[in-house]
C-alpha atoms as a PDB file:
ATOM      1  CA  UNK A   1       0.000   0.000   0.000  1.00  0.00           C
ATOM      2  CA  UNK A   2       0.989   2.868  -0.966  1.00  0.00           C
ATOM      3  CA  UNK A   3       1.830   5.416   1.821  1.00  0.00           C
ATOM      4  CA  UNK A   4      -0.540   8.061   3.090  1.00  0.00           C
ATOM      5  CA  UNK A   5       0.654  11.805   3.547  1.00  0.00           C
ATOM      6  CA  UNK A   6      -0.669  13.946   6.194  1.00  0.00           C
ATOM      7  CA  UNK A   7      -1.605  17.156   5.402  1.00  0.00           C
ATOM      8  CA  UNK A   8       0.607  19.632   6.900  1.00  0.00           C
ATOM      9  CA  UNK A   9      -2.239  21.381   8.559  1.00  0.00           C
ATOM     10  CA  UNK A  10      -2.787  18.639  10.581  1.00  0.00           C
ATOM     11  CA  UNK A  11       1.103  18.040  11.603  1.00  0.00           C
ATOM     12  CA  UNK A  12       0.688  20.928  14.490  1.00  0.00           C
ATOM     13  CA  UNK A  13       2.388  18.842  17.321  1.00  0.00           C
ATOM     14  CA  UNK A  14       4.956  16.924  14.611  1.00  0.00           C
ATOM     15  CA  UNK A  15       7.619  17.730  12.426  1.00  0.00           C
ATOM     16  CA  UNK A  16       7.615  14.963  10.618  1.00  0.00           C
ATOM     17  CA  UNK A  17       4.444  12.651  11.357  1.00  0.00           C
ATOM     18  CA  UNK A  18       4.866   9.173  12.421  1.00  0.00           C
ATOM     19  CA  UNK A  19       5.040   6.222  10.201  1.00  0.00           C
ATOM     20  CA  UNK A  20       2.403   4.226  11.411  1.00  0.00           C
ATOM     21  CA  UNK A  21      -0.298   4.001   8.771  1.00  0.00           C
ATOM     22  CA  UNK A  22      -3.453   3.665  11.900  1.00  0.00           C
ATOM     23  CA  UNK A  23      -1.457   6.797  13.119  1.00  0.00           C
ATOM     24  CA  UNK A  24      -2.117   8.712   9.894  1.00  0.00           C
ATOM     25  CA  UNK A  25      -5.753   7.420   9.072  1.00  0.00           C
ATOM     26  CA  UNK A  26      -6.650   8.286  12.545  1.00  0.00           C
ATOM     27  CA  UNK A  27      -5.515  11.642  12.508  1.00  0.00           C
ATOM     28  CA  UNK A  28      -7.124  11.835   8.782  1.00  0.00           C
ATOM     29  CA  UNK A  29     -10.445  10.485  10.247  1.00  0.00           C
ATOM     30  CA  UNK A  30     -10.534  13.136  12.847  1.00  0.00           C
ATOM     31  CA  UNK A  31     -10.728  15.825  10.570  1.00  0.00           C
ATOM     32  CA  UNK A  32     -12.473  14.501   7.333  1.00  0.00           C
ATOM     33  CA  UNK A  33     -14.058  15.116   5.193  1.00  0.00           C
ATOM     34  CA  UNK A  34     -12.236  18.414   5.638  1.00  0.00           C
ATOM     35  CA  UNK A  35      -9.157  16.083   4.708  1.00  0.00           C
ATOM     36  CA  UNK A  36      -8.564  12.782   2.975  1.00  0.00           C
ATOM     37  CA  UNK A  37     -11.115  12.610   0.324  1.00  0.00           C
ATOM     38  CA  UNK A  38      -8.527  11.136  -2.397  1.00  0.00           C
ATOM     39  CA  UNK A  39      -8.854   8.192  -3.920  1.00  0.00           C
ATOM     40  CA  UNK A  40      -6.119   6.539  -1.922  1.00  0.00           C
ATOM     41  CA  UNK A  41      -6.697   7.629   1.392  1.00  0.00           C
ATOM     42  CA  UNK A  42     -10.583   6.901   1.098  1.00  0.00           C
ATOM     43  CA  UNK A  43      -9.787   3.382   0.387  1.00  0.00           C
ATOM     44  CA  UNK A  44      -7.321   2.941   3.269  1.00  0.00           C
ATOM     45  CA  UNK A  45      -9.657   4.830   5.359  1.00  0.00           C
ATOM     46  CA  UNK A  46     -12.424   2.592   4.218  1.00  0.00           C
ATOM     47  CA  UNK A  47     -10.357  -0.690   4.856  1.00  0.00           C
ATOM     48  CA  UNK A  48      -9.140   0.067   8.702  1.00  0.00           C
ATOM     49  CA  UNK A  49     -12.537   1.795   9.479  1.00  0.00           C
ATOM     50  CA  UNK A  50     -13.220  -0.946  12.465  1.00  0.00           C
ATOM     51  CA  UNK A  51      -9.840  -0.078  13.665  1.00  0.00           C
ATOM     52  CA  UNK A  52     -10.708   3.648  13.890  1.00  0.00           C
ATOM     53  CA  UNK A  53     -12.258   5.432  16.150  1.00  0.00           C
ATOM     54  CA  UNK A  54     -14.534   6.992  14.397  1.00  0.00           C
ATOM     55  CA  UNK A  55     -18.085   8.469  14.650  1.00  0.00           C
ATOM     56  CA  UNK A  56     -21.300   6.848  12.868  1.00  0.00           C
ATOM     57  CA  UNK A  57     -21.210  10.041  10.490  1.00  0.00           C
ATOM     58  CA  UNK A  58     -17.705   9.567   9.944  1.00  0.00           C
ATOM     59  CA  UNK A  59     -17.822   6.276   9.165  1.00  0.00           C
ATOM     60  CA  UNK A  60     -21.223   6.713   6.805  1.00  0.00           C
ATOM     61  CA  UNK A  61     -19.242   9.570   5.082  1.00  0.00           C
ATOM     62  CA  UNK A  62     -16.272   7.588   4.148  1.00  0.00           C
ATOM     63  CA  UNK A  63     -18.789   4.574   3.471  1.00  0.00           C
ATOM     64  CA  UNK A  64     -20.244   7.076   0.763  1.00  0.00           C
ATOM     65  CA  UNK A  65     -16.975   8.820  -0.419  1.00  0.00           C
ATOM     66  CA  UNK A  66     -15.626   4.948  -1.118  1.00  0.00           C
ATOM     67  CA  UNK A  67     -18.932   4.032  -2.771  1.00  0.00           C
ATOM     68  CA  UNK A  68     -18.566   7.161  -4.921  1.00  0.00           C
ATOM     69  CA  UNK A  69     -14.687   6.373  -6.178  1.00  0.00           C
ATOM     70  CA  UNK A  70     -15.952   2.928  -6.818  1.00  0.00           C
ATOM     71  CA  UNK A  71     -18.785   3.937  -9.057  1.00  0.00           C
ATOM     72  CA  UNK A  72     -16.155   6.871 -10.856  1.00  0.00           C
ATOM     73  CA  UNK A  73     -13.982   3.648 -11.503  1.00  0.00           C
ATOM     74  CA  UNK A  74     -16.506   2.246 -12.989  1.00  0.00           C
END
C-alpha cells in the first residue's frame, strides 16, 4: 500500500508525522471530510474503518466517499 501523507495542517504537534499508517488514518479520520477525500486515502480509510475510532457520520461519510470512487472507476 501505498503510503498516506498527512496534510501539513494537521502536523501541528509533529515535524515529521509518524510512520504508522493507523497513526495517519486516525488523525485523517478526525478531521475529514475536511481532509482525505482522495482516492487513496478513502480506500485505506475505508479498509481500517473498524480499527478507527470513528463516529457513525464519519464512518457513513467515508462509506459514501468509497462508494462514490468505486462507481467513478466504474
Amino acid at each position: 500500500m501505498k503510503t498516506i501523507n498527512v496534510p501539513k495542517a494537521l502536523l501541528w504537534d509533529y515535524t515529521i508525522p509518524p510512520d504508522d499508517l493507523l497513526w495517519r488514518l486516525q488523525r485523517i479520520a478526525d478531521f475529514f471530510p475536511l481532509y482525505g477525500t482522495d482516492r487513496e486515502t478513502v480506500i485505506a480509510l475505508y479498509a481500517h474503518k473498524d480499527q478507527l475510532r470513528i463516529d457513525r457520520e464519519t464512518r457513513l461519510l467515508i462509506e459514501e466517499f468509497q462508494k462514490a470512487w468505486i462507481n467513478k472507476d466504474g
